[in-house]
Protein backbone atom coordinates (compact mmCIF):
# COMPACT_ATOMS: atom_id res chain seq x y z
CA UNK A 1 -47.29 228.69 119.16
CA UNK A 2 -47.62 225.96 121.53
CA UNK A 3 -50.85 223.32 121.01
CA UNK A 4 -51.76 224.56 124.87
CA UNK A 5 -51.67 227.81 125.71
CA UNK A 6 -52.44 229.88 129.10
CA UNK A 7 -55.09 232.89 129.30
CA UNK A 8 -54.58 235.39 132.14
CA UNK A 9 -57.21 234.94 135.12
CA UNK A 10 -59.03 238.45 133.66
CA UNK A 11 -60.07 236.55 131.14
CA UNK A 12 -61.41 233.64 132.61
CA UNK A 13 -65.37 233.20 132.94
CA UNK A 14 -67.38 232.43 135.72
CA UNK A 15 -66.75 228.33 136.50
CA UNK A 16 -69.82 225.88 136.74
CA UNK A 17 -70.44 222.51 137.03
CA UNK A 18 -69.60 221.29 133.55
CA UNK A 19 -65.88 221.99 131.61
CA UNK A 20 -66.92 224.84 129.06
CA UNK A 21 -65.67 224.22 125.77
CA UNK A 22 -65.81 226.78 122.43
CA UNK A 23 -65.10 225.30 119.63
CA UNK A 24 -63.65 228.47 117.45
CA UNK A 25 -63.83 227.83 113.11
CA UNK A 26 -63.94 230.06 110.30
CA UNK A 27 -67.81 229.64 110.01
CA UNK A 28 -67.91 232.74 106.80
CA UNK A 29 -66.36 230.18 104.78
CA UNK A 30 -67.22 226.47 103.15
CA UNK A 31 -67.39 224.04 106.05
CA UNK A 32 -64.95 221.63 104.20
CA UNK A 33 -62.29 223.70 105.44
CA UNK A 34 -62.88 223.02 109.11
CA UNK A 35 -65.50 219.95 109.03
CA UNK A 36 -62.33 217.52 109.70
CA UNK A 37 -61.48 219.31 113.27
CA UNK A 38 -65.21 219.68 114.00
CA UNK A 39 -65.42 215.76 113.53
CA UNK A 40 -62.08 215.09 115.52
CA UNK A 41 -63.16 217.96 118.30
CA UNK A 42 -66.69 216.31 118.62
CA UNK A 43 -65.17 212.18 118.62
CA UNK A 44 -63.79 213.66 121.79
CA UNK A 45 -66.41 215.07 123.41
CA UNK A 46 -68.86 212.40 122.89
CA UNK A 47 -67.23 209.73 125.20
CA UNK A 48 -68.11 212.88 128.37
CA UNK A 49 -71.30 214.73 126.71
CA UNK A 50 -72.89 214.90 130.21
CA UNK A 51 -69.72 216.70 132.13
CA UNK A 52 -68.89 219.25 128.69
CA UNK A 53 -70.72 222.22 127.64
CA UNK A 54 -69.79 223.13 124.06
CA UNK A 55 -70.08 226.01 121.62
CA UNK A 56 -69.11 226.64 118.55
CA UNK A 57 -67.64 230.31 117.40
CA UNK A 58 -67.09 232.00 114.50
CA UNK A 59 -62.91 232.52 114.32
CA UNK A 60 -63.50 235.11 112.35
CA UNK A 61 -65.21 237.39 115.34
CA UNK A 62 -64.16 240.37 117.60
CA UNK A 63 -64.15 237.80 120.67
CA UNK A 64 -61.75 235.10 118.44
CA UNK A 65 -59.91 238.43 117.80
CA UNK A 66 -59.11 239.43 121.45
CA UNK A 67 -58.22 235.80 122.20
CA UNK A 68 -55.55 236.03 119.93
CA UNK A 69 -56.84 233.20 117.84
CA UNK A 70 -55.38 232.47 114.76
CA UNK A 71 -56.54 228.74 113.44
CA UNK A 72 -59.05 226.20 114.66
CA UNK A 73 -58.87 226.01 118.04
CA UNK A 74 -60.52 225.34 121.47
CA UNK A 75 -60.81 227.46 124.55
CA UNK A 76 -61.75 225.06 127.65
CA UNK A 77 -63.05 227.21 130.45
CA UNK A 78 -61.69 230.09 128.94
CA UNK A 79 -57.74 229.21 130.67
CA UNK A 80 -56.68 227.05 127.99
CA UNK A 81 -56.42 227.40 123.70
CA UNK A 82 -55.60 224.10 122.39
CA UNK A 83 -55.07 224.40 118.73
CA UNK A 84 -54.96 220.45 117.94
CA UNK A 85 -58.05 218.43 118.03
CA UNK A 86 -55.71 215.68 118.78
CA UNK A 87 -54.21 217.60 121.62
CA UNK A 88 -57.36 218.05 122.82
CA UNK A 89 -58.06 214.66 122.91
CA UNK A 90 -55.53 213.38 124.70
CA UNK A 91 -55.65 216.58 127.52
CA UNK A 92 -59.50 216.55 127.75
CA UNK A 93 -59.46 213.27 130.73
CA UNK A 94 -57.07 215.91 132.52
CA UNK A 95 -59.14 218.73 132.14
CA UNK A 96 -61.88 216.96 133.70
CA UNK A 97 -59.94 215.27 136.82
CA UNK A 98 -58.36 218.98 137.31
CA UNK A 99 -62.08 220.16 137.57
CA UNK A 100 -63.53 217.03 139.54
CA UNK A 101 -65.62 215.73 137.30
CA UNK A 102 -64.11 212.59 136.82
């Protein structure tokens, strides 16, 4: 599976000011399996808290299910699963300029 990957427009939510971020981890099991892309997801996001709105998910629930989800991974306004925290880094200046909010 690619690192970036496309959701149809049905499942898009409704768009607001911010770039809408969830953060989807196995949270039923020990937090040293997932703690490393937590810390990697959130060294990212704290350069633009005041333009990101972030969640975290449980991976392991019936809306991680109909995503498709598989591993850690990150759904930014509900278009795009990035399953690479370092991905993620790198795309997330993009993601904001594609929005206008930088």
């Amino acid at each position: 599976m690619s690192e970036v990957a496309q959701l149809s427009n049905s499942e898009q939510p409704s768009k607001n000011n911010k770039l809408h971020v969830d953060i989807y981890v196995p949270l039923g099991v020990c937090a040293c399996q997932w703690e490393t892309f937590m810390n990697s997801v959130f060294q990212a996001l704290t350069e633009y808290k005041d333009l990101v709105q972030f969640e975290t998910k449980n991976l392991q629930s019936d809306e991680a299910r109909a995503l498709n989800l598989h591993g850690n991974s990150i759904v930014v306004d509900g278009e795009k699963i990035i399953t690479s925290a370092y991905a993620f880094k790198n795309k997330l200046p993009d993601l904001l300029k594609e929005k206008g909010l930088i």
